[in-house]
PDB file of N, CA and C in Angstrom:
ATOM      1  N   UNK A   1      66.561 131.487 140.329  1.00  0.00           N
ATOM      2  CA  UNK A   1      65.658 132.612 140.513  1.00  0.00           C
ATOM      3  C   UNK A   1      64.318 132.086 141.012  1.00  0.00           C
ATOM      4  N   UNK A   2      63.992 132.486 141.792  1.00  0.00           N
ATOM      5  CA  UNK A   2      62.493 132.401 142.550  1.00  0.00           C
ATOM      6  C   UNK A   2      61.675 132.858 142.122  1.00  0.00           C
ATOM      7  N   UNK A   3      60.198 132.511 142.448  1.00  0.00           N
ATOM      8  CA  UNK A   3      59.364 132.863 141.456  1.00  0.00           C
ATOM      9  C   UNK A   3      58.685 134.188 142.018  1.00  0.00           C
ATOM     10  N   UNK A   4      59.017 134.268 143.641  1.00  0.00           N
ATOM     11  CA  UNK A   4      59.175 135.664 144.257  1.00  0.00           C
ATOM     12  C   UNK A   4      59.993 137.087 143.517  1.00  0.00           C
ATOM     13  N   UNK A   5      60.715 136.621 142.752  1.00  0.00           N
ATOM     14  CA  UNK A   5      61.706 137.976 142.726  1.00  0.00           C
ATOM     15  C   UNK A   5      61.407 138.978 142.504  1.00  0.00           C
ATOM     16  N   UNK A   6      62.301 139.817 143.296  1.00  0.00           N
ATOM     17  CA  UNK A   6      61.975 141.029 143.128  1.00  0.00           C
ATOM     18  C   UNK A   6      61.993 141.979 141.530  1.00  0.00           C
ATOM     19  N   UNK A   7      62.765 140.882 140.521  1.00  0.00           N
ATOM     20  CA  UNK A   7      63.366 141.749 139.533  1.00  0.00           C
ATOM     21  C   UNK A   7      62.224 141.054 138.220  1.00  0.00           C
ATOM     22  N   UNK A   8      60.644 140.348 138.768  1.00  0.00           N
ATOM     23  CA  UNK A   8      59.926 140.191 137.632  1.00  0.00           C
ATOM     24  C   UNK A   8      59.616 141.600 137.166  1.00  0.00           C
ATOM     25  N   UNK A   9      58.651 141.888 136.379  1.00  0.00           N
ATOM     26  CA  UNK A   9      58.600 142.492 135.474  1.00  0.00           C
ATOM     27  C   UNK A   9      57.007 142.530 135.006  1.00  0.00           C
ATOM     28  N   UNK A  10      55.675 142.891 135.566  1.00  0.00           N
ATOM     29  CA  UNK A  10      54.687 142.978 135.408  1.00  0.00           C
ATOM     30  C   UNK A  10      54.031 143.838 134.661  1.00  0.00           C
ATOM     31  N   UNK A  11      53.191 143.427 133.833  1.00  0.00           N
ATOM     32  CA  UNK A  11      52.302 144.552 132.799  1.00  0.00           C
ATOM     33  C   UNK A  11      50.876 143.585 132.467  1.00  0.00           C
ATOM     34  N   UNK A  12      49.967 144.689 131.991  1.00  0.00           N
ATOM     35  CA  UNK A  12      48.652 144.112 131.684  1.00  0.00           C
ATOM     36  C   UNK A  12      48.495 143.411 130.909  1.00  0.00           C
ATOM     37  N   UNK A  13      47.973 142.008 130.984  1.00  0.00           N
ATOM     38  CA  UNK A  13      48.007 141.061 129.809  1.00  0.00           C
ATOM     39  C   UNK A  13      47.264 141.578 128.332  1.00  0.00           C
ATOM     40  N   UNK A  14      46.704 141.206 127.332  1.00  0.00           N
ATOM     41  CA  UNK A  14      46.183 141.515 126.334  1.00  0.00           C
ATOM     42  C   UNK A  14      44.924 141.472 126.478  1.00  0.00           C
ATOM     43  N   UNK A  15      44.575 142.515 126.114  1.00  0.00           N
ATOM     44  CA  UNK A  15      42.820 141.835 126.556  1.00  0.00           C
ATOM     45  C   UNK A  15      42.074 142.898 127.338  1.00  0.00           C
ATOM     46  N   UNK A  16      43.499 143.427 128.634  1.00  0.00           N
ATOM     47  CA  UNK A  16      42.641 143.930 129.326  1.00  0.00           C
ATOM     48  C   UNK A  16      42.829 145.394 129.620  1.00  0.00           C
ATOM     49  N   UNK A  17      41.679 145.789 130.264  1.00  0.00           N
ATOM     50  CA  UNK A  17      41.653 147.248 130.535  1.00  0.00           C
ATOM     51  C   UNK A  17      41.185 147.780 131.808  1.00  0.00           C
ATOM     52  N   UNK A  18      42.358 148.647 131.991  1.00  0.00           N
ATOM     53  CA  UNK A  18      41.646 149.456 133.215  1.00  0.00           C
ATOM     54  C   UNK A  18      41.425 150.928 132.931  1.00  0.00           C
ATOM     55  N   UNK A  19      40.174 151.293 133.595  1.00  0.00           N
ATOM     56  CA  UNK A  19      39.697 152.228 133.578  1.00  0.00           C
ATOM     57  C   UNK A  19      38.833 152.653 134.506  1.00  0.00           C
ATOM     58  N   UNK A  20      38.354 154.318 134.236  1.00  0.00           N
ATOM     59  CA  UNK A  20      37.543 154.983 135.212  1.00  0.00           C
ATOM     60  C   UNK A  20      36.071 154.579 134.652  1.00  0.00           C
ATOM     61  N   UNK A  21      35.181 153.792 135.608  1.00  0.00           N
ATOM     62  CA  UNK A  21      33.512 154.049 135.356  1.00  0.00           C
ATOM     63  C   UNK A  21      32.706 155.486 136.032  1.00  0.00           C
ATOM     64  N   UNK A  22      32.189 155.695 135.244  1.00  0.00           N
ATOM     65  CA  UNK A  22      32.011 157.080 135.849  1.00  0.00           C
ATOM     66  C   UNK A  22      30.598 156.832 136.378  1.00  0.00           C
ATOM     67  N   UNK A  23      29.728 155.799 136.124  1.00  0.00           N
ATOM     68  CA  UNK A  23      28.475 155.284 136.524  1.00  0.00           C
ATOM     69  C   UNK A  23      28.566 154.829 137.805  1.00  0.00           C
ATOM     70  N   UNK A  24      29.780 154.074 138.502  1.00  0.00           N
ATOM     71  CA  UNK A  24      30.087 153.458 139.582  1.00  0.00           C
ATOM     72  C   UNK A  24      31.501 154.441 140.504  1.00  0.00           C
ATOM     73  N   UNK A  25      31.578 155.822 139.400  1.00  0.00           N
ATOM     74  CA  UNK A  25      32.528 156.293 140.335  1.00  0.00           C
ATOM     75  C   UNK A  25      33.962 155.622 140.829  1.00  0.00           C
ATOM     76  N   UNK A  26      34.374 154.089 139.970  1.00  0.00           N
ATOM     77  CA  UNK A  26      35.430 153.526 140.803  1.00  0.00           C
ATOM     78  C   UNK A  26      36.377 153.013 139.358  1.00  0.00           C
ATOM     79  N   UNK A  27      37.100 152.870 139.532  1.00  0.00           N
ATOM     80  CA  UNK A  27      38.463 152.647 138.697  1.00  0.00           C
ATOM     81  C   UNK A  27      38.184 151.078 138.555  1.00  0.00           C
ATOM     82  N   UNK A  28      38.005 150.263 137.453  1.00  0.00           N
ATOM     83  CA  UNK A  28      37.951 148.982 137.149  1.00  0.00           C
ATOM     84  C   UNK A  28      39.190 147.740 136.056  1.00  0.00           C
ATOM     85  N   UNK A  29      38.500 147.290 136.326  1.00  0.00           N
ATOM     86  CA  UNK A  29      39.792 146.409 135.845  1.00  0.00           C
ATOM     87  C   UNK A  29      38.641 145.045 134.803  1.00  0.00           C
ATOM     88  N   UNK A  30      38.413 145.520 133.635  1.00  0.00           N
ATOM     89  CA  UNK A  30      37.730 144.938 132.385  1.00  0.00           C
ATOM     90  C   UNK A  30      38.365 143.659 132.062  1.00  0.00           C
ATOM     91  N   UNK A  31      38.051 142.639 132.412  1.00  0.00           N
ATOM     92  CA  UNK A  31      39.050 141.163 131.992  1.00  0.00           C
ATOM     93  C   UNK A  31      37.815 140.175 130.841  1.00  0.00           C
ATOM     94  N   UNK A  32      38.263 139.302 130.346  1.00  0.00           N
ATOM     95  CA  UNK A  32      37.155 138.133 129.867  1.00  0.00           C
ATOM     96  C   UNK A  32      36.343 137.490 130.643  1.00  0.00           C
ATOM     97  N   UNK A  33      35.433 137.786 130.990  1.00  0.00           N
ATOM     98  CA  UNK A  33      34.617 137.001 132.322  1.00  0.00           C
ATOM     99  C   UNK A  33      34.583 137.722 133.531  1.00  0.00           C
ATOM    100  N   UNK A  34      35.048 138.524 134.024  1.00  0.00           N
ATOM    101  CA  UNK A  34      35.051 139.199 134.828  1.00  0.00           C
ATOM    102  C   UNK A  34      35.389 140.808 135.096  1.00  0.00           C
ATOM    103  N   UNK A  35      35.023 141.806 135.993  1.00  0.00           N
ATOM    104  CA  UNK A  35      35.264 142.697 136.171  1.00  0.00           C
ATOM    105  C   UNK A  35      35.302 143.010 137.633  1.00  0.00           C
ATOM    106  N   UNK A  36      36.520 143.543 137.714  1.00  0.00           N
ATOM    107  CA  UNK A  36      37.012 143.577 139.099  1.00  0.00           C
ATOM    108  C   UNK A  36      37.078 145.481 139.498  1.00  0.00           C
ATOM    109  N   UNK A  37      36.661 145.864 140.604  1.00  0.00           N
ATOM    110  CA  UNK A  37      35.992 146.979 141.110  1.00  0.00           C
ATOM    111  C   UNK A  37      37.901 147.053 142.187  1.00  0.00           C
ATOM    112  N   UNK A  38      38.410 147.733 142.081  1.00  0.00           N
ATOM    113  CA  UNK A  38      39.564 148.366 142.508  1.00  0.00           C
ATOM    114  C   UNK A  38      39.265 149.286 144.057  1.00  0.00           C
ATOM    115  N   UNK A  39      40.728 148.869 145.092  1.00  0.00           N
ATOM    116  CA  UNK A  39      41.099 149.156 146.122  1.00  0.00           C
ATOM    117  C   UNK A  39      42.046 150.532 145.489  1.00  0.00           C
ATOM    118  N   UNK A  40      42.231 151.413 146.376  1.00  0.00           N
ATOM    119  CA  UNK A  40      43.212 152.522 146.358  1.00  0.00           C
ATOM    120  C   UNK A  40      44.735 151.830 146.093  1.00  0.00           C
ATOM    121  N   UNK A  41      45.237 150.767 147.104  1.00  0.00           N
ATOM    122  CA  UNK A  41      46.342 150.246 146.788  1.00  0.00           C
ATOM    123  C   UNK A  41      46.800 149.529 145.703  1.00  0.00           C
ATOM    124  N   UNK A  42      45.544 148.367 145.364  1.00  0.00           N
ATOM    125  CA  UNK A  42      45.874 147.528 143.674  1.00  0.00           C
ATOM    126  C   UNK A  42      45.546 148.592 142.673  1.00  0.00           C
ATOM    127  N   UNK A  43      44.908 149.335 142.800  1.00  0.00           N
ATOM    128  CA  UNK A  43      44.882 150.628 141.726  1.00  0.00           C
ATOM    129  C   UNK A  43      46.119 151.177 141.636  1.00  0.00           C
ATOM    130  N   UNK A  44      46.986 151.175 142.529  1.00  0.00           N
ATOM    131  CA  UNK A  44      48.221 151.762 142.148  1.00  0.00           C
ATOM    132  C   UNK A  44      49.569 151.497 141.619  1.00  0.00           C
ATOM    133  N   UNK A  45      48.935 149.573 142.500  1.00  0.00           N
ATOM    134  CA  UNK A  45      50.092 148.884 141.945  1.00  0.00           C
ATOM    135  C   UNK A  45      49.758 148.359 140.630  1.00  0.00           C
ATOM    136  N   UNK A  46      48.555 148.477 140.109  1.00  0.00           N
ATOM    137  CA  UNK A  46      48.070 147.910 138.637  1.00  0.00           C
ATOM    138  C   UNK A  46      48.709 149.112 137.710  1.00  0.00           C
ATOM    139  N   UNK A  47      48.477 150.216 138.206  1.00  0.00           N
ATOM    140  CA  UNK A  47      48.999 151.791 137.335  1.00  0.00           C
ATOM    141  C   UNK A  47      50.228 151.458 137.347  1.00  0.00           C
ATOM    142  N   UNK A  48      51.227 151.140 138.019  1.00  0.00           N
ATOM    143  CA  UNK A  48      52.222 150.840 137.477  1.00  0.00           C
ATOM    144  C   UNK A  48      53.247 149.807 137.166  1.00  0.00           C
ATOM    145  N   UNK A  49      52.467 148.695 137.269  1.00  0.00           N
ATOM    146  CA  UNK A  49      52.427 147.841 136.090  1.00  0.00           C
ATOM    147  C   UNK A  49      52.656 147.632 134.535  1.00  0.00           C
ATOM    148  N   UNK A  50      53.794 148.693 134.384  1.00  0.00           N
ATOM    149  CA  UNK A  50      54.084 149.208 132.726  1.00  0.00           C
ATOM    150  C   UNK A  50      54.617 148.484 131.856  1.00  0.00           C
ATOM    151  N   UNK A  51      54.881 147.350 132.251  1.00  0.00           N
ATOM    152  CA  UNK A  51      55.851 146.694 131.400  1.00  0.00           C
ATOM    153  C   UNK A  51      57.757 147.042 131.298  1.00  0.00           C
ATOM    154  N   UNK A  52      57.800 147.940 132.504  1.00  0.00           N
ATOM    155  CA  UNK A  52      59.431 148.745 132.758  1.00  0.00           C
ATOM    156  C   UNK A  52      59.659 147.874 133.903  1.00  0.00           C
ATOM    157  N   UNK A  53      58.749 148.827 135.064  1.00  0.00           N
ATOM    158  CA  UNK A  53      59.132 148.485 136.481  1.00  0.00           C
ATOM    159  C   UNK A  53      59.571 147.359 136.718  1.00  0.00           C
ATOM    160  N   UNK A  54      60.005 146.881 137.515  1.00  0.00           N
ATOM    161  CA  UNK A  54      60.373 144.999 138.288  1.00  0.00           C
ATOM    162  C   UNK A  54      59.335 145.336 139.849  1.00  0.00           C
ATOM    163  N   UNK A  55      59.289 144.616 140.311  1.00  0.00           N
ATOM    164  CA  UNK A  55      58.303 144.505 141.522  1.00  0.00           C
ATOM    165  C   UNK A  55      58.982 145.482 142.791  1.00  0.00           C
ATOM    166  N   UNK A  56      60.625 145.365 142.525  1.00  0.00           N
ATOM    167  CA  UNK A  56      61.240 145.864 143.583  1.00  0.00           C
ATOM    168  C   UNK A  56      61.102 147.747 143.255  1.00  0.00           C
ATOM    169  N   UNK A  57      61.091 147.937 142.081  1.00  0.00           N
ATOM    170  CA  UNK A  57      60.883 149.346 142.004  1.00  0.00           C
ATOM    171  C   UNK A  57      59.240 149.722 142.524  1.00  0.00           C
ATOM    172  N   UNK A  58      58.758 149.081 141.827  1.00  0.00           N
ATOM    173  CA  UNK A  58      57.060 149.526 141.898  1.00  0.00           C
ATOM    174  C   UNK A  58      56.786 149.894 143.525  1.00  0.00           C
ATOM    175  N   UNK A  59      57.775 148.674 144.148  1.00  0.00           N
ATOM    176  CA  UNK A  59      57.804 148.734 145.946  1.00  0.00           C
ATOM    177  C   UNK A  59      57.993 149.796 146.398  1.00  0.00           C
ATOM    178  N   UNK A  60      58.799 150.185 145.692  1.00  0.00           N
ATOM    179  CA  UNK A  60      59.585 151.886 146.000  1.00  0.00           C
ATOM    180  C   UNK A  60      58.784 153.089 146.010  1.00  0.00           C
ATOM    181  N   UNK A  61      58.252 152.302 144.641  1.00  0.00           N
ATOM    182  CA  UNK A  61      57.381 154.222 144.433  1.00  0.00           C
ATOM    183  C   UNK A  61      56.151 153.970 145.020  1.00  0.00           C
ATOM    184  N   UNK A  62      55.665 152.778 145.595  1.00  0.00           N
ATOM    185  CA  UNK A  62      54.377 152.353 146.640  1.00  0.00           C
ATOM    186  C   UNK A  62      55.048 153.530 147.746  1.00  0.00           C
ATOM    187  N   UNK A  63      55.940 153.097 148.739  1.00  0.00           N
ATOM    188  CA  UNK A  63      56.666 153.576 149.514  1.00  0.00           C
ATOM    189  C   UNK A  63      56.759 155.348 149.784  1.00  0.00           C
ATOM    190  N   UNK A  64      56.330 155.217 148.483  1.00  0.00           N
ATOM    191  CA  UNK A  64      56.698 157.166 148.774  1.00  0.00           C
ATOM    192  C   UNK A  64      55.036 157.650 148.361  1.00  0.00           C
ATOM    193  N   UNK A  65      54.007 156.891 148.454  1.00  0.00           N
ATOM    194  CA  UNK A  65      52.571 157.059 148.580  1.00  0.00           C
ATOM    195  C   UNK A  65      52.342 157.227 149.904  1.00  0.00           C
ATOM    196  N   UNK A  66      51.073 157.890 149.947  1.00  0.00           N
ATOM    197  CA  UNK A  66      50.213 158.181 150.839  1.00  0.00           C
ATOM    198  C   UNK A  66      49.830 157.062 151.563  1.00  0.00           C
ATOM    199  N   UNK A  67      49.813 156.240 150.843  1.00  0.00           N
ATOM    200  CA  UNK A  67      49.081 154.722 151.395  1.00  0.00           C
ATOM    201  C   UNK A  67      49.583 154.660 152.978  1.00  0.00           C
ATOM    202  N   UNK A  68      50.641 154.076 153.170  1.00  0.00           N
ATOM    203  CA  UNK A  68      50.989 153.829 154.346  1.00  0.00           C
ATOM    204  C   UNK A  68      52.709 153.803 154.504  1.00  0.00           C
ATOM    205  N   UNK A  69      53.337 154.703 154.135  1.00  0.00           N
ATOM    206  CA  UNK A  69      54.987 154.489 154.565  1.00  0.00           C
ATOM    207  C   UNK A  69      55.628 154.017 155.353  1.00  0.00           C
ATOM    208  N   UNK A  70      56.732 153.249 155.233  1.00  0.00           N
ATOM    209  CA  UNK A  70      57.269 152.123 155.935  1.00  0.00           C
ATOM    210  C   UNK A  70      56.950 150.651 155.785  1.00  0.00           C
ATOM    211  N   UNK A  71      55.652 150.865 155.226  1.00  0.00           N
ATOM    212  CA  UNK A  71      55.548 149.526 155.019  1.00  0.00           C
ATOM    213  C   UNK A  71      56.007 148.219 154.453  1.00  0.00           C
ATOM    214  N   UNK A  72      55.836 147.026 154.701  1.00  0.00           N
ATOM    215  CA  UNK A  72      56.575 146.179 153.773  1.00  0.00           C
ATOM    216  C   UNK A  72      56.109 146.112 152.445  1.00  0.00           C
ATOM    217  N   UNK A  73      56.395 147.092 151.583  1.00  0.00           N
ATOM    218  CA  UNK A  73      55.477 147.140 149.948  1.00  0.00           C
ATOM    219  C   UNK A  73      55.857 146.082 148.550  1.00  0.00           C
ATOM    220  N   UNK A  74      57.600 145.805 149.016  1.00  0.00           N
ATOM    221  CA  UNK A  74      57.786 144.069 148.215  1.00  0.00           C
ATOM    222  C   UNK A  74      56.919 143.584 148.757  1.00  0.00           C
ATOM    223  N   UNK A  75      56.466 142.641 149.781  1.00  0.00           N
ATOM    224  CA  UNK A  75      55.372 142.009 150.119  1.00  0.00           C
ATOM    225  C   UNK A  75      54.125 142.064 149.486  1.00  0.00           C
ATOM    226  N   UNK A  76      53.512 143.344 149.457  1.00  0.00           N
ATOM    227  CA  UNK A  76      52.349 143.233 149.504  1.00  0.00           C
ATOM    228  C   UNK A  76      52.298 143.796 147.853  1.00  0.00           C
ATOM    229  N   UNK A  77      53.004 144.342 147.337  1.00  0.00           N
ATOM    230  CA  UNK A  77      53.096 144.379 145.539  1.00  0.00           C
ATOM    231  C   UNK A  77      53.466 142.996 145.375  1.00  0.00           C
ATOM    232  N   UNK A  78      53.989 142.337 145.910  1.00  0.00           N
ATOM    233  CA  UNK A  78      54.019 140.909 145.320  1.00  0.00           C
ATOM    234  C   UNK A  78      53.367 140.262 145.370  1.00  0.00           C
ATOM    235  N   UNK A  79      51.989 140.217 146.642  1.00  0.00           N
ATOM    236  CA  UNK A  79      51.132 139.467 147.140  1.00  0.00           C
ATOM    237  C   UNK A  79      50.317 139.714 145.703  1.00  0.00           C
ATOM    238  N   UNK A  80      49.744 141.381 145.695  1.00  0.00           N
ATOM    239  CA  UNK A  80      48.882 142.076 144.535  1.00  0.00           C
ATOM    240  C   UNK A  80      49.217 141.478 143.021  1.00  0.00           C
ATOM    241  N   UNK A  81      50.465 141.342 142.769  1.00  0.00           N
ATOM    242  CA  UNK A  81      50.561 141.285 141.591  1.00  0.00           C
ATOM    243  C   UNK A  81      50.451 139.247 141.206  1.00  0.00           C
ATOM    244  N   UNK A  82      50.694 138.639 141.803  1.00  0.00           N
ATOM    245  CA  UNK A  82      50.290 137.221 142.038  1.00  0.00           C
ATOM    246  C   UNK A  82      49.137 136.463 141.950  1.00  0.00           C
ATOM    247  N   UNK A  83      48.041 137.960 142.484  1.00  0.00           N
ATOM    248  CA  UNK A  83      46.968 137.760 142.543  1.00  0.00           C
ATOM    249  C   UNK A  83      46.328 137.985 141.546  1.00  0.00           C
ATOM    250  N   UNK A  84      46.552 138.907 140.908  1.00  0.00           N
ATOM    251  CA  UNK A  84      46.026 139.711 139.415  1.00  0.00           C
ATOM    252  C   UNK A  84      46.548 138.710 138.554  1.00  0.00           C
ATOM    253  N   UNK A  85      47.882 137.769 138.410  1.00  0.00           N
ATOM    254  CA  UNK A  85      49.042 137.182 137.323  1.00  0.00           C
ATOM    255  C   UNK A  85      47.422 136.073 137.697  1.00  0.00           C
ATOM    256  N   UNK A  86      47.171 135.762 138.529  1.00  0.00           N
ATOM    257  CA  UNK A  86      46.781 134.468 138.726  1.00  0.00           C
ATOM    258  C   UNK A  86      44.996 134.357 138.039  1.00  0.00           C
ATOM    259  N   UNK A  87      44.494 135.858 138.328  1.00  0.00           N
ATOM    260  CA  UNK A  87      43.473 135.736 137.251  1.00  0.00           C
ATOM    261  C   UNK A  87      43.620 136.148 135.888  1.00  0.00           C
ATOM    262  N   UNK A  88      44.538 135.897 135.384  1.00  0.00           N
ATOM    263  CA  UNK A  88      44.569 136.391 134.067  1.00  0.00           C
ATOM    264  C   UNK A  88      44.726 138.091 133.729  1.00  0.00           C
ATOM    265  N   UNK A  89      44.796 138.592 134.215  1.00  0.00           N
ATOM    266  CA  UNK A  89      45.188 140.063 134.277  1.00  0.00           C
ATOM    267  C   UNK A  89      46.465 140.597 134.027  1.00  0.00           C
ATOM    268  N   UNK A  90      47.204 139.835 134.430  1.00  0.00           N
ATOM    269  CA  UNK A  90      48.906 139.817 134.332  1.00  0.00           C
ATOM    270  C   UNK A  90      49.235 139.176 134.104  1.00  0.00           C
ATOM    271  N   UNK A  91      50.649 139.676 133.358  1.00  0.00           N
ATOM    272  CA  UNK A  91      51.447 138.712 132.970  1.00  0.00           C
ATOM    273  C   UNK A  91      53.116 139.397 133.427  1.00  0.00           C
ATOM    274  N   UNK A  92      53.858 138.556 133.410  1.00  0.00           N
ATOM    275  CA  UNK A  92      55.322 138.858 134.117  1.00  0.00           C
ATOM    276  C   UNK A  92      56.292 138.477 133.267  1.00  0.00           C
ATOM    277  N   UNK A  93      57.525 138.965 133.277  1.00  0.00           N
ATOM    278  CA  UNK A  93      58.745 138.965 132.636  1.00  0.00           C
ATOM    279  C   UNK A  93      59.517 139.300 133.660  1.00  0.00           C
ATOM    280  N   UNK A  94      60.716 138.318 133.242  1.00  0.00           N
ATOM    281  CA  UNK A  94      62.335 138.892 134.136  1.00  0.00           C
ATOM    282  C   UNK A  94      62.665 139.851 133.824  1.00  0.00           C
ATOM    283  N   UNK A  95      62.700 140.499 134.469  1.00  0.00           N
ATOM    284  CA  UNK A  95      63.745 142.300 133.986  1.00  0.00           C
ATOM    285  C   UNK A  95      65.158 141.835 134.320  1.00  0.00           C
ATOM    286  N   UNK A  96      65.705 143.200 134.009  1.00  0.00           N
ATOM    287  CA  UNK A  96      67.179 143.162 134.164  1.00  0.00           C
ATOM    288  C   UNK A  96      68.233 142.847 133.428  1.00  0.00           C
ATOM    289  N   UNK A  97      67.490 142.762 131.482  1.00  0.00           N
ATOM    290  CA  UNK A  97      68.295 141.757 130.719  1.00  0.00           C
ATOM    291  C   UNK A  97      68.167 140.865 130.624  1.00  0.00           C
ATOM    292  N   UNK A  98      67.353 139.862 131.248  1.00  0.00           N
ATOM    293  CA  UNK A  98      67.223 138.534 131.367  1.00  0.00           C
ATOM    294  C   UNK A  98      66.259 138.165 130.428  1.00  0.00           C
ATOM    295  N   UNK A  99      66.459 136.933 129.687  1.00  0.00           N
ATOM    296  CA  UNK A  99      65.541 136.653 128.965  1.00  0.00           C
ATOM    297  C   UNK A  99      63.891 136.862 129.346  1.00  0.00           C
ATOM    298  N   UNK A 100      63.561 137.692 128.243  1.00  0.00           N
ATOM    299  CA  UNK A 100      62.026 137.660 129.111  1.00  0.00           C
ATOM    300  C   UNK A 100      61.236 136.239 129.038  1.00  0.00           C
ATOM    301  N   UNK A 101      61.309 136.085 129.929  1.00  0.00           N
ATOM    302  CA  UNK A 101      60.367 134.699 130.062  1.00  0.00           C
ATOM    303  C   UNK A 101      58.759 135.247 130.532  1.00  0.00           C
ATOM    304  N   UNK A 102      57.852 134.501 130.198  1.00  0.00           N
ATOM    305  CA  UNK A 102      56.690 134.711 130.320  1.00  0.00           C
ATOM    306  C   UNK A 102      56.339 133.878 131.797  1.00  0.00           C
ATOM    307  N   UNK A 103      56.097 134.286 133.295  1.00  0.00           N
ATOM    308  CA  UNK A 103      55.807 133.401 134.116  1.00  0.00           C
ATOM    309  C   UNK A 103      54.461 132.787 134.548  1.00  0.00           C
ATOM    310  N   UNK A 104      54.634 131.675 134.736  1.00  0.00           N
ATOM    311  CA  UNK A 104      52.980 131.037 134.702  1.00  0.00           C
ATOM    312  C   UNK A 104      52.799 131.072 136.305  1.00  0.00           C
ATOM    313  N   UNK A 105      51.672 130.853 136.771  1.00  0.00           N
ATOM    314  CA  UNK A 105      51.232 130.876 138.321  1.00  0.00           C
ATOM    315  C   UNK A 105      51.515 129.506 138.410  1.00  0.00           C
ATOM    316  N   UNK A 106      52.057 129.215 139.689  1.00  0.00           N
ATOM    317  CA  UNK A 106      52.495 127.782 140.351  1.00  0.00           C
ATOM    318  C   UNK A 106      51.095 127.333 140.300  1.00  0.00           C
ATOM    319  N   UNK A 107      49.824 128.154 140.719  1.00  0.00           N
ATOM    320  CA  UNK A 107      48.840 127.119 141.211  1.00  0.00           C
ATOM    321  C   UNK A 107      47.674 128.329 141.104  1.00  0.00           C
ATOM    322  N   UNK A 108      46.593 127.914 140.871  1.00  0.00           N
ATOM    323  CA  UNK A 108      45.416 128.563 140.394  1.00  0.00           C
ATOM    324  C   UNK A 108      44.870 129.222 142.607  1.00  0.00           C
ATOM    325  N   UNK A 109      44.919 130.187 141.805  1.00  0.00           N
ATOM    326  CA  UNK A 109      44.256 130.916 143.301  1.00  0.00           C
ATOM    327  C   UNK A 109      43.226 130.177 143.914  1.00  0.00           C
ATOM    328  N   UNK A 110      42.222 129.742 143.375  1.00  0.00           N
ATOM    329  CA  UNK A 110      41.351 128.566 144.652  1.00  0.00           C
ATOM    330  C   UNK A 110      42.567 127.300 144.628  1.00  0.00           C
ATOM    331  N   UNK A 111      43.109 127.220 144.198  1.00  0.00           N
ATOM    332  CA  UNK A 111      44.247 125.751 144.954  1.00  0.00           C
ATOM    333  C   UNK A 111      45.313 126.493 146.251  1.00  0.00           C
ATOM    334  N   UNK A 112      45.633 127.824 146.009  1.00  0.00           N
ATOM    335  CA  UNK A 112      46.023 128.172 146.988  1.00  0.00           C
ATOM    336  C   UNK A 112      45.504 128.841 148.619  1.00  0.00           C
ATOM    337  N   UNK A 113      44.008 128.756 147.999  1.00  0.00           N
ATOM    338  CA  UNK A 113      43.523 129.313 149.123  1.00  0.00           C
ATOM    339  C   UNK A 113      42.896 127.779 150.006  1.00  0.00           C
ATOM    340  N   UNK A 114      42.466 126.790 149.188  1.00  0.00           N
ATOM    341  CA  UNK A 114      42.237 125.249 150.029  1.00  0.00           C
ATOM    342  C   UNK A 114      43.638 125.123 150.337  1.00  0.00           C
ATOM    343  N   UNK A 115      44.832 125.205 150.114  1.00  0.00           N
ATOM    344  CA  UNK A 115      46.189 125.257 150.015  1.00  0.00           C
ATOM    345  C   UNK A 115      46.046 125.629 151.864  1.00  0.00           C
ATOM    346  N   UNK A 116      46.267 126.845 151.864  1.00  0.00           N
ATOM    347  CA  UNK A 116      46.466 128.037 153.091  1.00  0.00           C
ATOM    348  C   UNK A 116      45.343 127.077 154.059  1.00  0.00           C
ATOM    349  N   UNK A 117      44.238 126.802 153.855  1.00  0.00           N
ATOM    350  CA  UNK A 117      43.188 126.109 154.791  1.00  0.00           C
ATOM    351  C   UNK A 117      43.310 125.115 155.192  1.00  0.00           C
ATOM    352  N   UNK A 118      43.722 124.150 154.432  1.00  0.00           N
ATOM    353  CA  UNK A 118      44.668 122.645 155.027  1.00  0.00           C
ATOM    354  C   UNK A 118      46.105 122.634 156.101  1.00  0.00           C
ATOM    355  N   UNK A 119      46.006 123.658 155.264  1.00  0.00           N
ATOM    356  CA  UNK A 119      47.671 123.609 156.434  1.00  0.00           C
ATOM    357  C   UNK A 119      47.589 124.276 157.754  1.00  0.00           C
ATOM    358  N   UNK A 120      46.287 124.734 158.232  1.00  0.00           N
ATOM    359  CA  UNK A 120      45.720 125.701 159.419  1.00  0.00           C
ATOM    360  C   UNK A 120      45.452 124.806 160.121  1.00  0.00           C
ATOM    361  N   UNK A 121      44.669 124.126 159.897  1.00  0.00           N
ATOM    362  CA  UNK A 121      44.294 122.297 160.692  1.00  0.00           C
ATOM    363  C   UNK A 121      44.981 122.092 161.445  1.00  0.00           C
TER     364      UNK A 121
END
């Protein structure tokens, strides 16, 4: 199993909260150290983030949003949710019956972004 799959299993780690600020008008995402100010799209893929879905469903019901239909939404719910797993916001489990395993990030988001920049060279 890849650490791509479609059949993880994402929900909000402990700790954190999302919610509406009504001072800033924007939907936030309350972590330890940080607070992150929400896009229309990670707002949606964070909402459903329940601890049910697997990535390949969440893709689905992206898919039947307003956002943009047709799009590649495994991709980019996977990109989203990688990104959130990777600051501490998420956390992942195998769905499907599978032992839930807890998945750790291969590599801390600034190692992947000097990562992506070395290899452009």
């Amino acid at each position: 199993m890849t650490f791509d799959s479609p059949r993880w299993v994402p929900s909000l780690a402990a700790g954190i909260r999302l919610y509406f600020d009504d001072q800033h008008q924007r939907w936030v995402i309350k972590a330890p150290h940080q607070v992150v100010f929400l896009d229309p799209v990670s707002l949606d893929v964070l909402r459903a983030c329940d601890g049910e879905r697997s990535l390949a469903r969440i893709a689905l019901c992206m898919d039947a949003t307003e956002h943009r239909p047709g799009r590649a939404w495994l991709e980019v719910v996977n990109d989203i949710v990688r990104h959130f797993e990777a600051r501490g916001v998420l956390r992942c489990r195998m769905g499907d019956g599978d032992l839930p395993l807890v998945r750790r990030p291969l590599q801390s988001l600034a190692e992947a972004v000097l990562e992506r920049r070395s290899s452009t060279k």
